[in-house]
Protein backbone atom coordinates (compact mmCIF):
# COMPACT_ATOMS: atom_id res chain seq x y z
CA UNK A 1 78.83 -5.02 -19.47
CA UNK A 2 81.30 -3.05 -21.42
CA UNK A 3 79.79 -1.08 -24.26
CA UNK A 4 82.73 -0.98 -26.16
CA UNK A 5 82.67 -5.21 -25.58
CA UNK A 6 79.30 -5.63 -26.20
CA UNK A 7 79.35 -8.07 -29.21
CA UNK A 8 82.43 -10.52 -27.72
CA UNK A 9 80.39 -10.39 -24.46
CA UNK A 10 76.81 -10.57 -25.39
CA UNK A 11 75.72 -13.93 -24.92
CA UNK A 12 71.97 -13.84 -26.49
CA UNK A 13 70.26 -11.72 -28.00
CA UNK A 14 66.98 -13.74 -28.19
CA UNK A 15 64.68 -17.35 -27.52
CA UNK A 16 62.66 -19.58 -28.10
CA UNK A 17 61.11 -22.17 -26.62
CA UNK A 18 59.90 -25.26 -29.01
CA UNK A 19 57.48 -27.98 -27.48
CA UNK A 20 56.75 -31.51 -28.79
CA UNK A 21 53.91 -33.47 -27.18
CA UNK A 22 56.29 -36.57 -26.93
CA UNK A 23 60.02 -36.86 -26.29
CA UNK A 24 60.26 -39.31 -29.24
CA UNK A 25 59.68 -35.73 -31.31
CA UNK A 26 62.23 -33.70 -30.05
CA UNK A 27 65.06 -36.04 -32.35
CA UNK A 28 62.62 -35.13 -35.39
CA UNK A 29 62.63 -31.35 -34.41
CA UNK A 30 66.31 -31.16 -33.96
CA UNK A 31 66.93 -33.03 -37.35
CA UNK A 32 65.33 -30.58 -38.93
CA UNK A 33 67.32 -27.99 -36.93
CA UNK A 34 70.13 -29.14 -38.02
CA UNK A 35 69.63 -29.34 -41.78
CA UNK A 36 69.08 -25.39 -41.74
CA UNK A 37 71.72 -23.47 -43.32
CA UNK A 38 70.73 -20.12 -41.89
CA UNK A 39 71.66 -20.79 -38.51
CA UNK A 40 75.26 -22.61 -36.86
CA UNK A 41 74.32 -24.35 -33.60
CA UNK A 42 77.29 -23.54 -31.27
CA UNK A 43 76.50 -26.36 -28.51
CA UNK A 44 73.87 -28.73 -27.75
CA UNK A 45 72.58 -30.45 -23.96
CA UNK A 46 70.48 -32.78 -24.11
CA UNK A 47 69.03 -33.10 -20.43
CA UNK A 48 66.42 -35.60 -21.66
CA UNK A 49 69.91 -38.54 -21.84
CA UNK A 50 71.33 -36.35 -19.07
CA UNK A 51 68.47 -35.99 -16.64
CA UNK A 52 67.54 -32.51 -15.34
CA UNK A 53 64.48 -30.45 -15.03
CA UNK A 54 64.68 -27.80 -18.35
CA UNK A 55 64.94 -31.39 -20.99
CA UNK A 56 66.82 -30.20 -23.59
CA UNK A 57 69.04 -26.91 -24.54
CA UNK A 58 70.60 -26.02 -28.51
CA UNK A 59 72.17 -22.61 -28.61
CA UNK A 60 72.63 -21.18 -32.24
CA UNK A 61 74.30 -18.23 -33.95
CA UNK A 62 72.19 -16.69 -35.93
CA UNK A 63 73.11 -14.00 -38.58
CA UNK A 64 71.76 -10.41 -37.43
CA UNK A 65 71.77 -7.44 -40.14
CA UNK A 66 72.91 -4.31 -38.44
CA UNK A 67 74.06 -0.60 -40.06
CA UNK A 68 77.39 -1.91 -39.75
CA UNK A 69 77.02 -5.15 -41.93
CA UNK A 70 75.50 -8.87 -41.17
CA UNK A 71 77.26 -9.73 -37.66
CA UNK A 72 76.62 -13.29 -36.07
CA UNK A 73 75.51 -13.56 -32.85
């Protein structure tokens, strides 16, 4: 990775991992996801409709204070 590209190429800086005890949950968890006005979710998969092993993926942009300013990432 190029150092002088680092914040057009970094993809994440971070995760998390949220578990529901039933899939009927996860629609109440991302509601509430959603409603945040902290955060900007940049895509969604939802591999629970579209079957695969992982269930479900939401990646955000976050706002990250750094010595140059707030940067999103």
């Amino acid at each position: 990775m190029n150092m002088d590209h680092l914040e057009e190429e970094m993809q994440d800086i971070a995760g998390l991992r949220i578990m529901v005890q039933f899939v009927e949950n996860i629609n109440v968890v991302l509601n509430l996801l959603r409603l945040r006005q902290n955060f900007k979710i940049v895509y969604e998969r939802d591999y629970i409709t579209n079957k695969k092993n992982s269930d479900y993926r939401l990646v955000i942009e976050y706002p990250v204070q750094t010595l140059q300013g707030e940067k999103k990432f």
